[in-house]
Protein backbone atom coordinates (compact mmCIF):
# COMPACT_ATOMS: atom_id res chain seq x y z
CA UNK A 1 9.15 -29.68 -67.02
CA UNK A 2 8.13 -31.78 -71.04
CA UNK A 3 8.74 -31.21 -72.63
CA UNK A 4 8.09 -32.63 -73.33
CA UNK A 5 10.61 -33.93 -74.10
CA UNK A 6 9.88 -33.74 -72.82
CA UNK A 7 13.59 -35.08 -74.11
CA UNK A 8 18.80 -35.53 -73.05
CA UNK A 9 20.43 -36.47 -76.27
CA UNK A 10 24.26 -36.61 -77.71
CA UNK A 11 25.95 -34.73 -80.05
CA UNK A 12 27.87 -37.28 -82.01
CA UNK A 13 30.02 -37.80 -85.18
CA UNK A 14 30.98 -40.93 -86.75
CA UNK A 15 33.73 -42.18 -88.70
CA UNK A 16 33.77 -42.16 -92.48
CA UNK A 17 32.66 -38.89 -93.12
CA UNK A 18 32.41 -37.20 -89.42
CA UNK A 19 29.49 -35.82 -88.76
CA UNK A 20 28.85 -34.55 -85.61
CA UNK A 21 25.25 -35.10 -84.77
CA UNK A 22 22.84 -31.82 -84.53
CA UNK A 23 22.11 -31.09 -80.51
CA UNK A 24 18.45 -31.27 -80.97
CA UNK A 25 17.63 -30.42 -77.61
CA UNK A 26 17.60 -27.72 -74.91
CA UNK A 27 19.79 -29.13 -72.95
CA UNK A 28 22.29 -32.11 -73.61
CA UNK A 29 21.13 -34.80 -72.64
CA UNK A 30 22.00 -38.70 -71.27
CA UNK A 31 19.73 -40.75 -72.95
CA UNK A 32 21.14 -40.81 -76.48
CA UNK A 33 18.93 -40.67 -79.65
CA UNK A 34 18.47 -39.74 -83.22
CA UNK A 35 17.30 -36.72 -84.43
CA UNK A 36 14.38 -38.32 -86.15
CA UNK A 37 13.87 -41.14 -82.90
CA UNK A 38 9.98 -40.27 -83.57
CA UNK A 39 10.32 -42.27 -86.44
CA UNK A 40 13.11 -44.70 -85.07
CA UNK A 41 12.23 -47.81 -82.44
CA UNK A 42 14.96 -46.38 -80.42
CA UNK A 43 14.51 -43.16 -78.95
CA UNK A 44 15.04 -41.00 -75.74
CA UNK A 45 12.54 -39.95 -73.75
CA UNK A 46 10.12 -37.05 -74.76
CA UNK A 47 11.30 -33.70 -73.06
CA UNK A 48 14.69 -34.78 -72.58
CA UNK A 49 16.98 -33.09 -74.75
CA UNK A 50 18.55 -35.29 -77.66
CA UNK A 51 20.88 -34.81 -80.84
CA UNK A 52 21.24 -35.82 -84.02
CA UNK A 53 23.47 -38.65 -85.57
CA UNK A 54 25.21 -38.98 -88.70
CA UNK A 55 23.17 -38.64 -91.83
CA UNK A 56 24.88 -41.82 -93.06
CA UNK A 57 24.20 -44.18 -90.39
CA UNK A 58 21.49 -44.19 -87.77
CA UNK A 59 24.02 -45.84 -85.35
CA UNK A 60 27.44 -46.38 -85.27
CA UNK A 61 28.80 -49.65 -85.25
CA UNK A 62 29.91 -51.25 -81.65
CA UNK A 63 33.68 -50.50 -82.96
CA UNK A 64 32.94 -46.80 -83.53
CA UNK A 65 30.43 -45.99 -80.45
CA UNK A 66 32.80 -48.10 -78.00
CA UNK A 67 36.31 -48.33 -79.53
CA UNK A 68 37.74 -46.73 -76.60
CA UNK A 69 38.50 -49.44 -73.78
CA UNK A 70 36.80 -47.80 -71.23
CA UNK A 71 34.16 -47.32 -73.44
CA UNK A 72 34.12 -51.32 -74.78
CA UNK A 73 34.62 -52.34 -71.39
CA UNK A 74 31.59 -50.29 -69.90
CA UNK A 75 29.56 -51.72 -72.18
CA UNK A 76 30.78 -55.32 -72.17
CA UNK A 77 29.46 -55.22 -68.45
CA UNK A 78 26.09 -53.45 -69.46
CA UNK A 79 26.62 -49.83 -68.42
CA UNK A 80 26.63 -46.64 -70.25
CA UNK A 81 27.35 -43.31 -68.49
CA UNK A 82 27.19 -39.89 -70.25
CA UNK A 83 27.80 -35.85 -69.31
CA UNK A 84 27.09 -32.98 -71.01
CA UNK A 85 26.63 -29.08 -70.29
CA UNK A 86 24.20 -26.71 -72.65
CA UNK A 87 24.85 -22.85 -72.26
CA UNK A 88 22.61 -20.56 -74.06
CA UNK A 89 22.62 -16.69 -74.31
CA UNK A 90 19.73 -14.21 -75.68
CA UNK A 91 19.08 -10.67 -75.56
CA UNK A 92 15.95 -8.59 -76.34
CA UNK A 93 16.64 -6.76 -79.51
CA UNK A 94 13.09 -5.00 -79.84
CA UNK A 95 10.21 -4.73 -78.04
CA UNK A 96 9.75 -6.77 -74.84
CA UNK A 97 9.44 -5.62 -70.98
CA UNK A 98 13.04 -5.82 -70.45
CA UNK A 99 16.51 -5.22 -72.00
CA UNK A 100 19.72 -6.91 -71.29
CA UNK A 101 21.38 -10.44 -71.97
CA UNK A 102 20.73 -13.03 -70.22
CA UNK A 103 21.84 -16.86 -69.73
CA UNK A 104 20.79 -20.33 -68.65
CA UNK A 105 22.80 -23.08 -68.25
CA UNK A 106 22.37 -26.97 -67.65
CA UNK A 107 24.53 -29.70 -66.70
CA UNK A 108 23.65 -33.57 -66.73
CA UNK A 109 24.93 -36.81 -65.54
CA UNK A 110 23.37 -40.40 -66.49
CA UNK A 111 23.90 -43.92 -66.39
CA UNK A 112 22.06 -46.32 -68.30
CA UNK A 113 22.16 -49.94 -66.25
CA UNK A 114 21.44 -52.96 -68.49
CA UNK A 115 20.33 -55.71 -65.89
CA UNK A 116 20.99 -58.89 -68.37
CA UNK A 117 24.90 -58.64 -67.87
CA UNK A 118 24.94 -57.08 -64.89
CA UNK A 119 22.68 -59.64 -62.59
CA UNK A 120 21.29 -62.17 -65.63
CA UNK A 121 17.81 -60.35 -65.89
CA UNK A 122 17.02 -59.87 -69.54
CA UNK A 123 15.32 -57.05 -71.39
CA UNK A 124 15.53 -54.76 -68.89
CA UNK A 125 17.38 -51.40 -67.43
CA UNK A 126 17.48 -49.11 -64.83
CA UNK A 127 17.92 -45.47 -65.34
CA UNK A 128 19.75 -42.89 -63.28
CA UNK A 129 19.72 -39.04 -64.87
CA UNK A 130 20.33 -35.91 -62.41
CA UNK A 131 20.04 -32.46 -63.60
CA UNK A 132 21.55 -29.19 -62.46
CA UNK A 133 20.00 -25.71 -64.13
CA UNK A 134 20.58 -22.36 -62.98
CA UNK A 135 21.14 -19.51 -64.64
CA UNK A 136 18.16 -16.51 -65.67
CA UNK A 137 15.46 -18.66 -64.28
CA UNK A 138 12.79 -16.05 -65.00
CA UNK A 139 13.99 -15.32 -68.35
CA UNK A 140 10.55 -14.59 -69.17
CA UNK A 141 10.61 -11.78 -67.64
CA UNK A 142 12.72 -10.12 -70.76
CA UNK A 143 10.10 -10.65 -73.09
CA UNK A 144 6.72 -11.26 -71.31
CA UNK A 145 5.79 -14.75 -72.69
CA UNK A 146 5.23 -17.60 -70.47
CA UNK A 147 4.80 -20.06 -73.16
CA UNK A 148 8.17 -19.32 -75.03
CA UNK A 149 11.98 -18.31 -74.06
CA UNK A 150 14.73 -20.97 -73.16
CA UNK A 151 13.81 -23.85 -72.54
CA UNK A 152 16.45 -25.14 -69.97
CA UNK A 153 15.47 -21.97 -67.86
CA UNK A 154 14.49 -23.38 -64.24
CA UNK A 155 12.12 -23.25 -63.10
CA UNK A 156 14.46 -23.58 -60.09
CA UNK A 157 18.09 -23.47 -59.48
CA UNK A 158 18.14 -26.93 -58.15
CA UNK A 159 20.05 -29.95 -58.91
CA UNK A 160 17.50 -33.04 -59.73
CA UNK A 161 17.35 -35.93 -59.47
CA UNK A 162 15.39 -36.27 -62.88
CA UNK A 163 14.42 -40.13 -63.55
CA UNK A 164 15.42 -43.16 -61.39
CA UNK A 165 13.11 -46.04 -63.27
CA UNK A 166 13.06 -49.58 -64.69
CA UNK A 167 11.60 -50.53 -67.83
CA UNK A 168 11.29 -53.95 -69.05
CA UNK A 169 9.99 -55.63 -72.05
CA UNK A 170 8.05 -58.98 -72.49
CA UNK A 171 6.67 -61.28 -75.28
CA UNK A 172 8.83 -60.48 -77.71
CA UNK A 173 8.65 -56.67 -77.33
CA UNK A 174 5.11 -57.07 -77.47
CA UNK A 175 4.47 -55.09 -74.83
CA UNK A 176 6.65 -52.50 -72.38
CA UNK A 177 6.29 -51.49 -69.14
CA UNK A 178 8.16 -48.75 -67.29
CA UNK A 179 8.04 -47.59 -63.53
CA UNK A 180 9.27 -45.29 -60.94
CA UNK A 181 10.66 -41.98 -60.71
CA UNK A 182 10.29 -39.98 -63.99
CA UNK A 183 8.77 -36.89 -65.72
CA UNK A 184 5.08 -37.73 -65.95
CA UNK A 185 4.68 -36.33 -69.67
CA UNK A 186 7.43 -38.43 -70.99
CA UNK A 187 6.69 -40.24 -74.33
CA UNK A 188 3.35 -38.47 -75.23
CA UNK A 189 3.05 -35.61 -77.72
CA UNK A 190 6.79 -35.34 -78.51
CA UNK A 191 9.12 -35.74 -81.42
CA UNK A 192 12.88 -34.92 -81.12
CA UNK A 193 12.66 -32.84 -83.93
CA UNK A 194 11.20 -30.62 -81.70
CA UNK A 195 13.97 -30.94 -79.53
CA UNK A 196 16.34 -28.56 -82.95
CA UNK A 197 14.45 -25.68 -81.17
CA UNK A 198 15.67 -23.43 -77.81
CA UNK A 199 12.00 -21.70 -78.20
CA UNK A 200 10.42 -24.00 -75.18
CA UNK A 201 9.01 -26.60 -77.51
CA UNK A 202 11.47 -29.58 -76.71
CA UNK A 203 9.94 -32.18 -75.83
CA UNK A 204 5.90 -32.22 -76.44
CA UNK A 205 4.14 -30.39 -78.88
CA UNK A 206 4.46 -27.20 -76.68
CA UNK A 207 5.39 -28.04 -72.71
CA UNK A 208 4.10 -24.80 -72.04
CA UNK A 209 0.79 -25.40 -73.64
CA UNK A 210 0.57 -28.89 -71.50
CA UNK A 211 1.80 -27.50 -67.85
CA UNK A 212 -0.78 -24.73 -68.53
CA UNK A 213 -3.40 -27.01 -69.62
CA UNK A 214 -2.77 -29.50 -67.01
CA UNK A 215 -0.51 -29.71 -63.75
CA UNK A 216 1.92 -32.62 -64.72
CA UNK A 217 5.30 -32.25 -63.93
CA UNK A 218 7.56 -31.98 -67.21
CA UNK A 219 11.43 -32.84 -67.81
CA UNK A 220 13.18 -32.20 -65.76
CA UNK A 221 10.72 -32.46 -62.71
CA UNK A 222 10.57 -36.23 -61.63
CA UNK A 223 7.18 -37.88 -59.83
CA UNK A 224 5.66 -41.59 -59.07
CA UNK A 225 4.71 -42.61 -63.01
CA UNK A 226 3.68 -45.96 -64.41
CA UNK A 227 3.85 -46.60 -68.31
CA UNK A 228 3.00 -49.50 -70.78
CA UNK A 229 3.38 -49.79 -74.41
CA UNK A 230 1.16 -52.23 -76.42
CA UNK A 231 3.32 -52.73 -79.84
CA UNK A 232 0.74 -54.84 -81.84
CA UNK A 233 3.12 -54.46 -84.70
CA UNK A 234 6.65 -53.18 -85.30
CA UNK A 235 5.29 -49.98 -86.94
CA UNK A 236 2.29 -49.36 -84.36
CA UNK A 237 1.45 -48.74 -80.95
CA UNK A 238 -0.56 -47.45 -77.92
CA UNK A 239 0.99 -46.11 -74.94
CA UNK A 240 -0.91 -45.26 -71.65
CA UNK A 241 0.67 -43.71 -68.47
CA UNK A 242 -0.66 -42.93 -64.75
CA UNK A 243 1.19 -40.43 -62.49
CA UNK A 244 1.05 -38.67 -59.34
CA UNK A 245 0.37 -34.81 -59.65
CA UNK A 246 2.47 -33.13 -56.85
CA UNK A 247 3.17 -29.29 -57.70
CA UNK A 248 5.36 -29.55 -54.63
CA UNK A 249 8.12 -31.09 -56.84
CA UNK A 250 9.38 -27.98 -58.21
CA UNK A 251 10.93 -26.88 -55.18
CA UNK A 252 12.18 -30.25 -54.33
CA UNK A 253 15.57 -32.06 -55.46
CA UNK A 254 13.40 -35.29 -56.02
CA UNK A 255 15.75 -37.02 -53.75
CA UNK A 256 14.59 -39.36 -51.24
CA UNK A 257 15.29 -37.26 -48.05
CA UNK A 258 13.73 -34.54 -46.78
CA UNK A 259 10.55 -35.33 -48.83
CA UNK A 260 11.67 -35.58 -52.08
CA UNK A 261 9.82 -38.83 -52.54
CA UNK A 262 7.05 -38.71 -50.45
CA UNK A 263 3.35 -38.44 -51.84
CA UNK A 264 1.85 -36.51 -49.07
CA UNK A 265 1.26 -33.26 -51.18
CA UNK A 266 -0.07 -35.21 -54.19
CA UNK A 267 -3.68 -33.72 -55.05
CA UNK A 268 -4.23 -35.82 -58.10
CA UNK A 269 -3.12 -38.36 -61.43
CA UNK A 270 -2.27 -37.22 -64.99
CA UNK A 271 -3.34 -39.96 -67.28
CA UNK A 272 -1.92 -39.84 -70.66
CA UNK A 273 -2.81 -42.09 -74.00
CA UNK A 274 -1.57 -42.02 -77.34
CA UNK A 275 -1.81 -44.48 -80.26
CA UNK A 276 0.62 -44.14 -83.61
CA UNK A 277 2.50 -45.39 -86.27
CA UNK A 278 5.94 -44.59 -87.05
CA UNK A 279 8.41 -46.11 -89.32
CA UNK A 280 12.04 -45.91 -89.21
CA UNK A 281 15.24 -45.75 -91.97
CA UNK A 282 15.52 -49.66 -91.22
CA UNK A 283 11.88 -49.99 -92.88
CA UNK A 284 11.27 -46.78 -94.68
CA UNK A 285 13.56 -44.61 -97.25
CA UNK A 286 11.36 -41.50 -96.15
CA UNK A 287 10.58 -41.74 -92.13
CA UNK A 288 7.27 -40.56 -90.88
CA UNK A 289 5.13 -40.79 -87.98
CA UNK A 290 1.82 -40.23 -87.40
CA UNK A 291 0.17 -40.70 -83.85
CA UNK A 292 -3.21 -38.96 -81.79
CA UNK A 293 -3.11 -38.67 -77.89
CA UNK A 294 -5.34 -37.37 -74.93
CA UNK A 295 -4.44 -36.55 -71.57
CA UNK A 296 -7.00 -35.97 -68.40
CA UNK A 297 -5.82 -34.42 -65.27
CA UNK A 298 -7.62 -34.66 -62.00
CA UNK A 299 -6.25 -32.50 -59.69
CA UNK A 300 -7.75 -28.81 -58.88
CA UNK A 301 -6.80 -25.91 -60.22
CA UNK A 302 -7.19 -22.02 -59.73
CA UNK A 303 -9.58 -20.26 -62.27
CA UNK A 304 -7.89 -17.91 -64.89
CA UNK A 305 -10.45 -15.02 -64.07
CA UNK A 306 -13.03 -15.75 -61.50
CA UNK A 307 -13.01 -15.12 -57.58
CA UNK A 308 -15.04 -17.19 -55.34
CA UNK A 309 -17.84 -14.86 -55.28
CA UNK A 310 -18.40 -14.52 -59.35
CA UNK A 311 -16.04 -11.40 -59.67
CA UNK A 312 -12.73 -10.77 -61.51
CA UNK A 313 -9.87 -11.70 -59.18
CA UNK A 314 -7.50 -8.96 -60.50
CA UNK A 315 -10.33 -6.26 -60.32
CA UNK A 316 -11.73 -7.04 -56.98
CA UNK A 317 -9.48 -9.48 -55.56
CA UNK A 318 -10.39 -12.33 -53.25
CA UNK A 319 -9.43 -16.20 -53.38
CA UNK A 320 -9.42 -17.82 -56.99
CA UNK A 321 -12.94 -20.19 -58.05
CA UNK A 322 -11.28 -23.49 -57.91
CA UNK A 323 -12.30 -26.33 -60.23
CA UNK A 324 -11.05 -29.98 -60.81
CA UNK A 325 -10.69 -31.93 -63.54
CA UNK A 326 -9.61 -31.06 -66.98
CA UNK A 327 -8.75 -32.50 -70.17
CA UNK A 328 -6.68 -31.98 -73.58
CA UNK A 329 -6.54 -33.76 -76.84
CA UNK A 330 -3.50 -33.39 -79.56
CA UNK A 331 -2.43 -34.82 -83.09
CA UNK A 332 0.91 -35.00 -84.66
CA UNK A 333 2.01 -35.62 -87.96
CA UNK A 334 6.16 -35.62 -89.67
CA UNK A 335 7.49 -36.87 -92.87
CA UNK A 336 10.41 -36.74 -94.30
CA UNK A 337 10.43 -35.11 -98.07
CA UNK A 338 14.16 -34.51 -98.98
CA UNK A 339 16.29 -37.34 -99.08
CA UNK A 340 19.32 -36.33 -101.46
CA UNK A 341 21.45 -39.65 -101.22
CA UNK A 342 19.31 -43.04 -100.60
CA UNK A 343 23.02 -43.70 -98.82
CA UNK A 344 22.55 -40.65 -96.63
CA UNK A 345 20.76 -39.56 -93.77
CA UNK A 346 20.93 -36.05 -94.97
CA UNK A 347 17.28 -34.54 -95.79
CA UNK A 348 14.54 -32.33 -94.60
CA UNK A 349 11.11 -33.13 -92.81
CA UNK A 350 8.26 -32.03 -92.07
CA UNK A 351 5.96 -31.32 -88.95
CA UNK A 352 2.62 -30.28 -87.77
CA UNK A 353 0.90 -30.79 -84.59
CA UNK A 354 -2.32 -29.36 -83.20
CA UNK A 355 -3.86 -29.30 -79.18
CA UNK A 356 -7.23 -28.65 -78.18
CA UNK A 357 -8.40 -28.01 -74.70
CA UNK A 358 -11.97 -29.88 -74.31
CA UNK A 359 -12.50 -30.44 -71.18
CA UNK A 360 -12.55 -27.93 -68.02
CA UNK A 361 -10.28 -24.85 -68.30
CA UNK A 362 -6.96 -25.37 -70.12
CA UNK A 363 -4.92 -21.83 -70.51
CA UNK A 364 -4.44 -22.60 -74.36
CA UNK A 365 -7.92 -23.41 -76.25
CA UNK A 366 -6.00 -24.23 -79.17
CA UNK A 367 -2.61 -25.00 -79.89
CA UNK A 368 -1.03 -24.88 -83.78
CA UNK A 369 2.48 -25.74 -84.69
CA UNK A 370 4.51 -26.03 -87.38
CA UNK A 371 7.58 -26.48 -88.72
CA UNK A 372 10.62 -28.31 -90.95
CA UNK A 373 14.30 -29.42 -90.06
CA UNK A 374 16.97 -30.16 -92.99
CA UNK A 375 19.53 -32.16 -91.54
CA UNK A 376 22.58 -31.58 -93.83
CA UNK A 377 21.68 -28.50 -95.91
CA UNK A 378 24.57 -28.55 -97.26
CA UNK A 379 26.76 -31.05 -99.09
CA UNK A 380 29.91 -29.60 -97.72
CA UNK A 381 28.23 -29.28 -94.00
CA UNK A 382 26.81 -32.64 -93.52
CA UNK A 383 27.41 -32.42 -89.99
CA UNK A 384 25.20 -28.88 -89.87
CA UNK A 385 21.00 -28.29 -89.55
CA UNK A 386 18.75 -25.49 -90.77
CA UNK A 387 15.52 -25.20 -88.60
CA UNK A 388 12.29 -23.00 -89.30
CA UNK A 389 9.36 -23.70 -87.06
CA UNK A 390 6.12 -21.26 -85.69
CA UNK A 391 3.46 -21.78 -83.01
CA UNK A 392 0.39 -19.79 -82.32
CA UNK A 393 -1.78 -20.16 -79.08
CA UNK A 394 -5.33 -19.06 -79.16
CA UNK A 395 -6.41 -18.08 -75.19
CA UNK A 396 -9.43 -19.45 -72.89
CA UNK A 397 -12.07 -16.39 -72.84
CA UNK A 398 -11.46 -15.88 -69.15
CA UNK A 399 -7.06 -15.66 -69.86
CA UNK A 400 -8.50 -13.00 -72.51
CA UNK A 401 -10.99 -11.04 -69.92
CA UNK A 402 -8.29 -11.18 -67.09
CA UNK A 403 -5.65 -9.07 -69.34
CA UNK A 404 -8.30 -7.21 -70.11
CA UNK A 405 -9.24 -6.56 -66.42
CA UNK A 406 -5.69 -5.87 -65.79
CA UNK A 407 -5.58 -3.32 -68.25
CA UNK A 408 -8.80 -1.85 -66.71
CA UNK A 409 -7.35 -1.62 -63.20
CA UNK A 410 -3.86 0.26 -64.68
CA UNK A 411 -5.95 2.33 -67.15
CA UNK A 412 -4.20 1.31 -70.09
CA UNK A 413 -5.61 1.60 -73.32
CA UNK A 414 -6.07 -1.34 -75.80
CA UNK A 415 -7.85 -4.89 -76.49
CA UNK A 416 -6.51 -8.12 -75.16
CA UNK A 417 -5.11 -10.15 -77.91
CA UNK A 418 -6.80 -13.35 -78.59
CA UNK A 419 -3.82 -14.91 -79.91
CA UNK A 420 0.48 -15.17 -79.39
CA UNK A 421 2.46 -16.57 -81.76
CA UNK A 422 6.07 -17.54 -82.14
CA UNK A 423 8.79 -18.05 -84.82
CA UNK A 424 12.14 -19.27 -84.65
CA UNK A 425 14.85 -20.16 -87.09
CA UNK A 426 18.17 -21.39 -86.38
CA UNK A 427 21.65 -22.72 -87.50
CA UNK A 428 23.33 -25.54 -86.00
CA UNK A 429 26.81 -26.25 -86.46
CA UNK A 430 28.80 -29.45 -85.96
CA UNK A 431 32.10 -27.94 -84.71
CA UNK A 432 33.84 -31.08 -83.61
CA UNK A 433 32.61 -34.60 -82.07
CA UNK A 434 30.43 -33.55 -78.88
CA UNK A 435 30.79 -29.88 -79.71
CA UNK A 436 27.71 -27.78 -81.08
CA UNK A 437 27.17 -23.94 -81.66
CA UNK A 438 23.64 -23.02 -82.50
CA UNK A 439 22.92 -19.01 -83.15
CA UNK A 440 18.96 -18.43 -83.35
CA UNK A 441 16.18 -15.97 -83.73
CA UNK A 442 12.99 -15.68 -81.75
CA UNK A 443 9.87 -13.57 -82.57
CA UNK A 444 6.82 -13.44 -80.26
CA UNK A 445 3.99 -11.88 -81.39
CA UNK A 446 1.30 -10.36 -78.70
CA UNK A 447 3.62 -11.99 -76.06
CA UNK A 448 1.33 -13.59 -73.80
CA UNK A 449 2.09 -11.94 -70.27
CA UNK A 450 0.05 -14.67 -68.48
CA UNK A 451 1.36 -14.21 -64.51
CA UNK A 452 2.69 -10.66 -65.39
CA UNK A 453 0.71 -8.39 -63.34
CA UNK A 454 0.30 -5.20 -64.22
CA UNK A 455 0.40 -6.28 -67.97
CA UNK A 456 1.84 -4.07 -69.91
CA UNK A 457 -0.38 -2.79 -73.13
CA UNK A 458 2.40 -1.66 -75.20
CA UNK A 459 4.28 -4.46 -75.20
CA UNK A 460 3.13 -6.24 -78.55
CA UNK A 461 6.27 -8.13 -79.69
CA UNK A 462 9.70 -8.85 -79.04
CA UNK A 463 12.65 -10.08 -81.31
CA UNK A 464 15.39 -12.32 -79.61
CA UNK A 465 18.89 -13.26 -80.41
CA UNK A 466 21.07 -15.57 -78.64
CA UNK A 467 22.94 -18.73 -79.08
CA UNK A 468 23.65 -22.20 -77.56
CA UNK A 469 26.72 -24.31 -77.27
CA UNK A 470 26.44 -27.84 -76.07
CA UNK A 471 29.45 -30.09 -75.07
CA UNK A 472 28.80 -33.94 -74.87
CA UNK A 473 31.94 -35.82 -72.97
CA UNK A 474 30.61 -38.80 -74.19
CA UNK A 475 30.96 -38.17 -77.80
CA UNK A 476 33.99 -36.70 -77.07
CA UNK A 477 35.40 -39.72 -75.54
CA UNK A 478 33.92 -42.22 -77.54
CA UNK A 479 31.73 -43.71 -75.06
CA UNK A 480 28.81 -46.60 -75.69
CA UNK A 481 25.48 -45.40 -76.27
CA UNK A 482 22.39 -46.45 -75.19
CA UNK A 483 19.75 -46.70 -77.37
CA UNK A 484 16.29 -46.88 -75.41
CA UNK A 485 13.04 -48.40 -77.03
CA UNK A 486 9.73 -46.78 -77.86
């Protein structure tokens, strides 16, 4: 999954002073954004991974994103391709289930097709993104969370074929439609400041706290989706989606043999909404972006606690209750506070989002988060990022009772915690065009241990270090972006 982003994004420095942009995601990605694309009419999709750009200009002129001639000459015939890799190290420095150092790893390829130059179709594109991960794919394991750890962990070691869609837009951008293969979640509950975290939140408010409330597929698992965007005005607009839920996927390639596009296992649609406002630099010397979104998901889905006859599953075992049906609702809110130089894109902004479960059984009740990210901290690092953000999950009653039960069956002492919450803080640094070092530190508190089994009482925190270097070979050859609308 994401996701969120769910969503990939460049790393990217222009000329003037050269500032590479911030890798704000988990993994690089191919769809090229800014940092703050929330608040921008261009953005990438949610749950891909995406970067900052240059504090002093949203986008680089044609001369600087394409001077190259393979570049200029790409993108004279409507095509943009892009590759990156992410690598990211962590080890447990206290507490968790498990010591050691581990590592994930990502590599992506896109192309970006615009059909106007290519065949005479205007305002519209096809898009082409495959994904390889592999890596510590259970790097959960480590530290006993399932809603935290690296993000671009998994959950297979698989390469994907992760979106192969057309979007379109008609009556004067009035309204946009996109269609085919694609993470489900894209678009809804996102920001690409989430995307300066390696915590798991890239892409949606918390991908974890969506897959668990719901069984849509999330960046970079690919289904059957359908999505339209009404923009009444430049600043507002509703989005609604419709996709297939097929849990299948993960252990597919998403490629059309041997299954990968075939419905047959499908057991239900995700349905997302969301209406917002968002302005951009272009309109607005301090972005924001306000927007509140639903999602219902129709497909069945085992109980947390519950066996068929009444009884807890992990105390007297048995086949899960099943139910079907189920149904989350979120807000978001960012603004930008900090704005040093009215010439600048340098600054700091702010972020909150919240998720309720309302419907049915979602994993995570409710869903806090929180967070800023100062682009520029520094006068003399314009090209670096500073980012502090913390999310606490509050648990279902039966999630509670079945830790509890496990701790019952192992006779372990304690109380299962109502609550996990995460921190992490970070430092990204613009090494060179399309290179980025980030060093970060995690801290989960009551790590969550959902799908551990025996739980283990004692394990009450854990503290994580690692790091993440991203390479973008577009930035580094000075290849054409392109710059998708939301």
């Amino acid at each position: 999954m994401t996701s969120h982003r769910h969503r990939p994004r460049a790393i990217r420095h222009v000329r003037g002073p050269r500032w590479p942009a911030i890798s704000a995601a988990i993994g690089i990605s191919l769809l090229h954004t800014p940092v703050t694309a929330q608040l921008a009419e261009s953005a990438a999709p949610a749950g891909v991974p995406a970067a900052q750009p240059s504090p002093d200009r949203a986008h680089p002129s044609d001369a600087e994103s394409a001077d190259a001639k393979p570049g200029r000459t790409l993108k004279d015939k409507g095509v943009y391709v892009s590759s990156s890799t992410t690598a990211t190290g962590a080890t447990i420095a206290s507490g968790g289930l498990k010591k050691g150092v581990y590592g994930v790893f990502q590599h992506s390829f896109g192309t970006d097709l615009e059909l106007d130059p290519l065949v005479g179709v205007p305002n519209a594109a096809v898009h082409l993104t495959v994904v390889k991960r592999y890596g510590e794919s259970n790097n959960r394991a480590y530290h006993g969370s399932a809603y935290a750890g690296l993000a671009i962990a998994g959950p297979v070691k698989i390469t994907r074929l992760t979106e192969f869609s057309i979007d379109v837009s008609l009556f004067d951008d009035k309204l946009r439609l996109l269609a085919g293969r694609a993470p489900s979640a894209t678009e809804y509950g996102t920001s690409d400041l989430y995307c300066s975290f390696t915590a798991g939140i890239c892409g949606h408010i918390a991908p974890y706290a969506w897959a668990r409330n719901s069984n849509a597929g999330f960046w970079p698992l690919a289904s059957w989706t359908a999505r339209a965007t009404l923009k009444p005005t430049r600043n507002t607009y509703l989005r609604i989606g419709l996709s297939e839920v097929n849990p299948a996927g993960y252990a597919r390639a998403g490629f059309p043999w041997n299954g990968g596009w075939s419905t047959r296992d499908s057991v239900g649609a995700f349905i997302p909404v969301e209406a917002g406002y968002r302005t951009s630099f272009a309109d607005d010397t301090h972005p924001r972006a306000f927007n509140i979104g639903a999602f219902l998901d129709t497909s069945p889905y085992d109980d947390p606690y519950f066996n068929t006859d009444g009884l807890s599953r992990t105390l007297f075992g048995g086949m899960p209750l099943r139910h079907k049906g189920r149904a989350s609702v979120y807000a978001q809110a960012q603004q930008m506070i900090w704005r040093p130089d009215p010439a600048s894109r340098r600054g700091t902004h702010l972020f909150g989002a919240t998720l309720m479960s309302v419907y049915g059984i979602g994993q995570t009740k409710l869903h806090f988060l929180t967070g800023l990210v100062a682009t520029g901290p520094f006068a003399a690092r314009p090209n670096d990022s500073f980012a502090l953000m913390a999310f606490t999950n509050i648990f279902d009653r039966r999630v509670r009772a079945d830790y509890q039960a496990s701790l019952i069956k192992t006779g372990q002492p304690g109380t299962a915690p109502r609550r996990e919450t995460v921190i992490e803080a970070n430092y990204s640094i613009g090494l060179s065009p399309g290179l980025q070092l980030r060093p970060f530190v995690q801290y989960i508190d009551n790590p969550d241990q959902i799908g551990f089994r025996p739980v283990v009482a004692s394990n009450r925190h854990a503290l994580i270090l690692g790091a993440q270097f991203s390479v973008s070979l577009g930035d580094i050859l000075g290849l054409p972006v392109f710059q998708r609308k939301r």
